[in-house]
Protein backbone atom coordinates (compact mmCIF):
# COMPACT_ATOMS: atom_id res chain seq x y z
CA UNK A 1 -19.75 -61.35 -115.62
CA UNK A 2 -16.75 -60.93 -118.13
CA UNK A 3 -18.36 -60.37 -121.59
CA UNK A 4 -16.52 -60.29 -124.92
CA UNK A 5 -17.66 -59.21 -128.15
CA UNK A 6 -16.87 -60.03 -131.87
CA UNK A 7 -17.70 -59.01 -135.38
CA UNK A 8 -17.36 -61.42 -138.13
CA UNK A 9 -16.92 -59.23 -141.23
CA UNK A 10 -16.39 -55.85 -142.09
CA UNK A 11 -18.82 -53.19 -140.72
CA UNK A 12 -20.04 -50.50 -143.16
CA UNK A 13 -20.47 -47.41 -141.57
CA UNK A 14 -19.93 -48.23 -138.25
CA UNK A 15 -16.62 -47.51 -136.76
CA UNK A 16 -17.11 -49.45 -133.42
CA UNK A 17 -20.40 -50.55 -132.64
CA UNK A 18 -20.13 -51.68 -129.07
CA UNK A 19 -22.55 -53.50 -127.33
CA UNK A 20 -23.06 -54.02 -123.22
CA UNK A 21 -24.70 -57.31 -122.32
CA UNK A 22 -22.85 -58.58 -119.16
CA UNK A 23 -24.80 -57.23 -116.07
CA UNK A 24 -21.70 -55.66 -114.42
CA UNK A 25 -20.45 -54.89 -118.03
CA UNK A 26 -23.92 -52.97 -118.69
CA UNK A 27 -23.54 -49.07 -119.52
CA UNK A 28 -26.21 -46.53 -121.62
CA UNK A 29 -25.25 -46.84 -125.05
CA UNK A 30 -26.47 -44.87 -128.37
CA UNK A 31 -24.64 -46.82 -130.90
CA UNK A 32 -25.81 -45.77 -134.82
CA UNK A 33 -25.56 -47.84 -137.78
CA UNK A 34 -25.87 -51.22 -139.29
CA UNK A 35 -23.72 -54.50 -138.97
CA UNK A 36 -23.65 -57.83 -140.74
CA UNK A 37 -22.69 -61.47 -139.17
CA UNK A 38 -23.19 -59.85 -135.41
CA UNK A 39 -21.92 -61.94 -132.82
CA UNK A 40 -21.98 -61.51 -129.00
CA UNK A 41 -20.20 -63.99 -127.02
CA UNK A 42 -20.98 -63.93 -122.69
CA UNK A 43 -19.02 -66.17 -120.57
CA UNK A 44 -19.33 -68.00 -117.44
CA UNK A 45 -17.52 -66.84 -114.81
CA UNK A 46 -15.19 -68.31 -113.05
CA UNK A 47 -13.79 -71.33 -112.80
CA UNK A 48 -15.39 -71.63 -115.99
CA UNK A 49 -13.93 -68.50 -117.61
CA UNK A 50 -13.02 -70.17 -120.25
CA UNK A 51 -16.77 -71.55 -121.42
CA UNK A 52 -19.60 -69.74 -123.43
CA UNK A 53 -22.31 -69.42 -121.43
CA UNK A 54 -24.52 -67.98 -124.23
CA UNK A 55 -23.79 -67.07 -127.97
CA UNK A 56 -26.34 -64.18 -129.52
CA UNK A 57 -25.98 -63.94 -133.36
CA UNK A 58 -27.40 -62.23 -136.67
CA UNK A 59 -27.49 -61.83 -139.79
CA UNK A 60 -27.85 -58.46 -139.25
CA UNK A 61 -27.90 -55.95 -137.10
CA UNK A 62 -29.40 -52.42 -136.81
CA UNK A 63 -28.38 -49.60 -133.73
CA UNK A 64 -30.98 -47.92 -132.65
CA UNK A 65 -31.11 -44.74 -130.08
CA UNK A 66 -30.55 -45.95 -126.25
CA UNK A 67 -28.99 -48.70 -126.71
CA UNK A 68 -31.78 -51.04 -128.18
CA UNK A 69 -30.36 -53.08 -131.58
CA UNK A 70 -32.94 -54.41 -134.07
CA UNK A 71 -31.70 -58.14 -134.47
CA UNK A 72 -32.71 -59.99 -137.61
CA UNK A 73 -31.90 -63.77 -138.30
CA UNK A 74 -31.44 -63.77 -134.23
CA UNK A 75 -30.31 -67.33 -132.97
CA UNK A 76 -29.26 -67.79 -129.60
CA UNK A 77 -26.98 -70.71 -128.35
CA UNK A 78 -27.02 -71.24 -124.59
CA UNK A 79 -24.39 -73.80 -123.40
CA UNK A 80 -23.55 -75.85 -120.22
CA UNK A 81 -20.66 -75.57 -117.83
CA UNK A 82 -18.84 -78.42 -120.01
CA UNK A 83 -19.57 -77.27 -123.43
CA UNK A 84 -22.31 -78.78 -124.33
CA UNK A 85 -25.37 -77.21 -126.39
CA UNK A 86 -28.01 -76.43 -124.23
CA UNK A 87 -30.61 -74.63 -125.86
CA UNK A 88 -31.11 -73.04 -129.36
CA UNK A 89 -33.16 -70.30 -129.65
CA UNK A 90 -33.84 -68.90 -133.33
CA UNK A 91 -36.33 -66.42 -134.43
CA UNK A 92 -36.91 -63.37 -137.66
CA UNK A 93 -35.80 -60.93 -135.73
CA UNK A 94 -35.99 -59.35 -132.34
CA UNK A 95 -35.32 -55.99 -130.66
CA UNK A 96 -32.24 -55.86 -128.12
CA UNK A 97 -31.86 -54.14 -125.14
CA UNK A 98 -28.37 -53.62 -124.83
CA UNK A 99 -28.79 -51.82 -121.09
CA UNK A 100 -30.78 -54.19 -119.90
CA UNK A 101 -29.50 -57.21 -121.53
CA UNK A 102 -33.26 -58.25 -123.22
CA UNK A 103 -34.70 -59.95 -126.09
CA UNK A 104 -38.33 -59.23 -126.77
CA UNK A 105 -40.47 -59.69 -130.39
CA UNK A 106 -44.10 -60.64 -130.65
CA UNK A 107 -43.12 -62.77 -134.02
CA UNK A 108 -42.24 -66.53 -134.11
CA UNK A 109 -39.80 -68.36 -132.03
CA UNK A 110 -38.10 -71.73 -132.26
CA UNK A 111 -36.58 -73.34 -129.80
CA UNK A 112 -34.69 -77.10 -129.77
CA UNK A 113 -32.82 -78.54 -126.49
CA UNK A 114 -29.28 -79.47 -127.20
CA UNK A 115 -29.79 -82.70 -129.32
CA UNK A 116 -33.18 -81.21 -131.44
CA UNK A 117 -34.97 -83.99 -129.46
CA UNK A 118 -37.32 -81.52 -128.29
CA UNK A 119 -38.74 -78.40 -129.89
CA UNK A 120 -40.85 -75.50 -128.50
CA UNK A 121 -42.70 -72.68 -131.17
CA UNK A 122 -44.88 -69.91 -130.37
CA UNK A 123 -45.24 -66.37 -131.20
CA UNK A 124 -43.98 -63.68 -128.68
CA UNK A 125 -41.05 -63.88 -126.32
CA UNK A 126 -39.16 -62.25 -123.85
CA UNK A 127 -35.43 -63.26 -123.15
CA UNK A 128 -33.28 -61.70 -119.84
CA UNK A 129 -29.61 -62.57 -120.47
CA UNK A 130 -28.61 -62.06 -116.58
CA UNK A 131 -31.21 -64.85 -115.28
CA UNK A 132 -31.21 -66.93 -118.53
CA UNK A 133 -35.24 -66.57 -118.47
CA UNK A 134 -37.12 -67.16 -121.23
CA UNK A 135 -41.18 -66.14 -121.52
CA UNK A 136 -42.78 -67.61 -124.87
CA UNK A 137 -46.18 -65.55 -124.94
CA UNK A 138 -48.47 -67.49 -127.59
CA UNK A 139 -49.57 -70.11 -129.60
CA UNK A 140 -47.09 -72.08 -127.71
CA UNK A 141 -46.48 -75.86 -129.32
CA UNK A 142 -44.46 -78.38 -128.08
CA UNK A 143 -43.03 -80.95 -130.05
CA UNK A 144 -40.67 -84.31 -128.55
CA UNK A 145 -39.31 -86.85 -130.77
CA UNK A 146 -40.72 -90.54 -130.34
CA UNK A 147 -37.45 -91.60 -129.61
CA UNK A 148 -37.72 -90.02 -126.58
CA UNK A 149 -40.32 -91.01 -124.90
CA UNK A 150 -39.84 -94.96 -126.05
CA UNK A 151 -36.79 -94.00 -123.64
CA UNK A 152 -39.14 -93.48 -120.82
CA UNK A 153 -41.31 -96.18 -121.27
CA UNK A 154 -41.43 -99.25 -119.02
């Protein structure tokens, strides 16, 4: 898995913060610091090279020892093979894995399929990048638009 990873603005106090969240990518880190406007970008491979397979973004962005990054203002995009939005996943903040390539927080999650027709809340969650699994622990609500399900109705 060929990952790629960009900052969006400045980083103060960090000269290189660099991140491993492609499996074959994955190393032990001990990055230090603070970022703002983090973005990690992970690709399909190929023949879809080309495509974002998931986007991981915050507003910030603290390193921790062994490679685990406190996340706050974490939303995560997950597309499909063409493009389109699959899944968005926000939350408060999370810790990161970096070596492991997991997302983990027992605070509040949000997540809406690609056209917000369908939303899922709860509080606690576990996210593994290399299988695309997500675990939602409690309090888990679902919500679907009536729109929907007039859709399905016969």
């Amino acid at each position: 898995m060929k990952t790629i990873y960009r900052r969006a603005l400045a980083i103060a106090g960090m000269a290189g913060l660099t991140l491993g969240m492609g499996a074959a990518d994955r190393a032990p880190q001990t990055p230090t610091g603070r970022a703002t406007d983090f973005t990690s970008v992970e690709y399909y491979p190929a023949p879809y090279q080309l495509q974002m397979k998931s986007r991981m973004s915050g507003a910030d962005v603290q390193a921790l020892e062994g490679g685990l990054l406190v996340v706050r203002g974490l939303k995560l995009e997950m597309f499909t093979t063409n493009g389109q939005p699959q899944v968005v996943v926000r939350a408060s903040s999370c810790i990161y894995d970096a070596n492991k390539g997991e997302a983990n927080s027992p605070g509040h999650l949000l997540l809406q399929n690609g056209d917000g027709r369908v939303q899922v809340e709860g509080e606690g969650f576990l996210w593994r990048q290399n299988d695309s699994f997500l675990a939602i622990s409690n309090e888990v609500r679902t919500k679907i638009d009536s729109d929907l399900k007039d859709r399905f109705s016969p």
